[in-house]
Protein backbone atom coordinates (compact mmCIF):
# COMPACT_ATOMS: atom_id res chain seq x y z
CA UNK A 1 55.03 2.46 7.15
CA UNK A 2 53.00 -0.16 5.39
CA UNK A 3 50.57 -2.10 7.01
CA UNK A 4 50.79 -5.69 8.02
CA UNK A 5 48.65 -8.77 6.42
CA UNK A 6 46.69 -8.85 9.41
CA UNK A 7 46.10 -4.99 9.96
CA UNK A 8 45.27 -4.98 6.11
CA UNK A 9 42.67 -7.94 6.42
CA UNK A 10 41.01 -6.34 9.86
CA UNK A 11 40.74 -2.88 7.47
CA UNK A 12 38.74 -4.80 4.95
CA UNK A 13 36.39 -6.98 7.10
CA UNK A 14 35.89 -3.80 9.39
CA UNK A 15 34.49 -1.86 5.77
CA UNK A 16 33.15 -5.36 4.37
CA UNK A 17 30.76 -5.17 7.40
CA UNK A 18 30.28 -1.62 7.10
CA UNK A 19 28.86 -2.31 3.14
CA UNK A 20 26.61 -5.10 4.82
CA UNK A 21 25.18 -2.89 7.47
CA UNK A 22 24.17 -0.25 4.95
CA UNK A 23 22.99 -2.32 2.82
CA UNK A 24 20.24 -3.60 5.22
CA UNK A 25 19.51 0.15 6.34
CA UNK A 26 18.74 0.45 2.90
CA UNK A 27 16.65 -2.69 2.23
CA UNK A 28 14.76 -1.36 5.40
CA UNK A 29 14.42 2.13 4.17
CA UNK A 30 13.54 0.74 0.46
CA UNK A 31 10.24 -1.30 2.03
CA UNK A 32 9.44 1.29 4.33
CA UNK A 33 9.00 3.70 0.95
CA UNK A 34 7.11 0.44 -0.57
CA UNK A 35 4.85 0.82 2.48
CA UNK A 36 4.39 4.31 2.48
CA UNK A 37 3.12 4.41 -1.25
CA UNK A 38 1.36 1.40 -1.39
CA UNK A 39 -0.37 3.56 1.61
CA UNK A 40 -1.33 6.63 0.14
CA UNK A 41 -2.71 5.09 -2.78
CA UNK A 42 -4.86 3.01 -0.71
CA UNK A 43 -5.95 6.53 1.27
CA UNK A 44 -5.96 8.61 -2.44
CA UNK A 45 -8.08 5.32 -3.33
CA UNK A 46 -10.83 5.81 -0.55
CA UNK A 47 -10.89 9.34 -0.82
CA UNK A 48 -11.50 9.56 -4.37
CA UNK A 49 -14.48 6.93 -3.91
CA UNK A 50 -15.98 9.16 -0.89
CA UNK A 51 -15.54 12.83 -2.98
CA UNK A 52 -17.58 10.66 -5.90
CA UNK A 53 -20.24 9.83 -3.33
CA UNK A 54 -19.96 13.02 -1.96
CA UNK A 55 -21.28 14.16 -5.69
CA UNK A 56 -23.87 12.07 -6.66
CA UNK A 57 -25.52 12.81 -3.48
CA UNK A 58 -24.41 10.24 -0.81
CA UNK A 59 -23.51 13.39 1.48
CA UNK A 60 -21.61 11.51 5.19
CA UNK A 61 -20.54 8.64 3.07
CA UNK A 62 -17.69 7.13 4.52
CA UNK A 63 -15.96 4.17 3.31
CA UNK A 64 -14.83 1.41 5.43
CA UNK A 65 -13.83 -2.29 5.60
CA UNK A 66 -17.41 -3.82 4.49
CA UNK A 67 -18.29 -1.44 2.41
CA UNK A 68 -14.84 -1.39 0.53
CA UNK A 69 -15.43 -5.28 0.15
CA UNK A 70 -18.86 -5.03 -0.88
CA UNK A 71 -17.76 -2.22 -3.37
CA UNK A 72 -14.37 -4.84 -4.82
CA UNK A 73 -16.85 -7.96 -5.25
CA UNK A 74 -19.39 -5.95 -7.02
CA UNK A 75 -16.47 -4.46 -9.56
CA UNK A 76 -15.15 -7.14 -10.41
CA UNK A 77 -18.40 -9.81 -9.99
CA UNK A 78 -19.28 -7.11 -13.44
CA UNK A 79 -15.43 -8.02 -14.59
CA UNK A 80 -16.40 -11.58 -14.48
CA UNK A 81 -19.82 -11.47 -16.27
CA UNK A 82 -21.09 -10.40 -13.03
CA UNK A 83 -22.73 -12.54 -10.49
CA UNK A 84 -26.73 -11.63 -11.59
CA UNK A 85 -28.00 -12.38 -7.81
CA UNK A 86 -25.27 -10.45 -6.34
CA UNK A 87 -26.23 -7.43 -4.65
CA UNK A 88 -26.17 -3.83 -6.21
CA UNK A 89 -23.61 -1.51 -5.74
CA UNK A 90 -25.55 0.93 -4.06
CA UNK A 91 -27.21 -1.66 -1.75
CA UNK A 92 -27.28 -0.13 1.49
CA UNK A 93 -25.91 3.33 1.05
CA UNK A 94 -28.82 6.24 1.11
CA UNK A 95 -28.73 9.43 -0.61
CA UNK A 96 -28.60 12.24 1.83
């Protein structure tokens, strides 16, 4: 028995809506992974700066908001040409 017109276009919107709905669990998904990367770089990031502290001597460093800024405007102040009144890069931290 063959469907009707209308049983035939409530099949298709029903699957048409289907498509839409998983389409926007995957946009979701897709910038939750974005998120999750971006992340673990940034953690990979801080605890690659800390183990290098660790090494030359800074033995408790631990990196946080300020001292992540200080750390960015230094690098790239010496991108730049460097800012020759900035402050140093070690400015504030104490070897342990």
């Amino acid at each position: 028995m063959s469907l009707t017109p209308e049983q035939k276009n409530a099949r298709l919107t029903e699957r048409i809506n289907r498509n839409r709905e998983e389409i926007k669990r995957l946009e979701r998904q897709k910038a939750q992974t974005k998120r999750a990367e971006r992340n673990h770089r940034l953690i990979v990031s801080a605890a690659t700066i800390e183990a290098v502290a660790s090494e030359r001597g800074y033995g408790q460093f631990e990196i946080g908001e300020s001292v992540a800024r200080k750390m960015a405007e230094a690098y790239f102040d010496s991108l730049e040409g460097g800012n020759q009144a900035a402050s140093s890069p070690t400015e504030g931290l104490v070897p342990q």
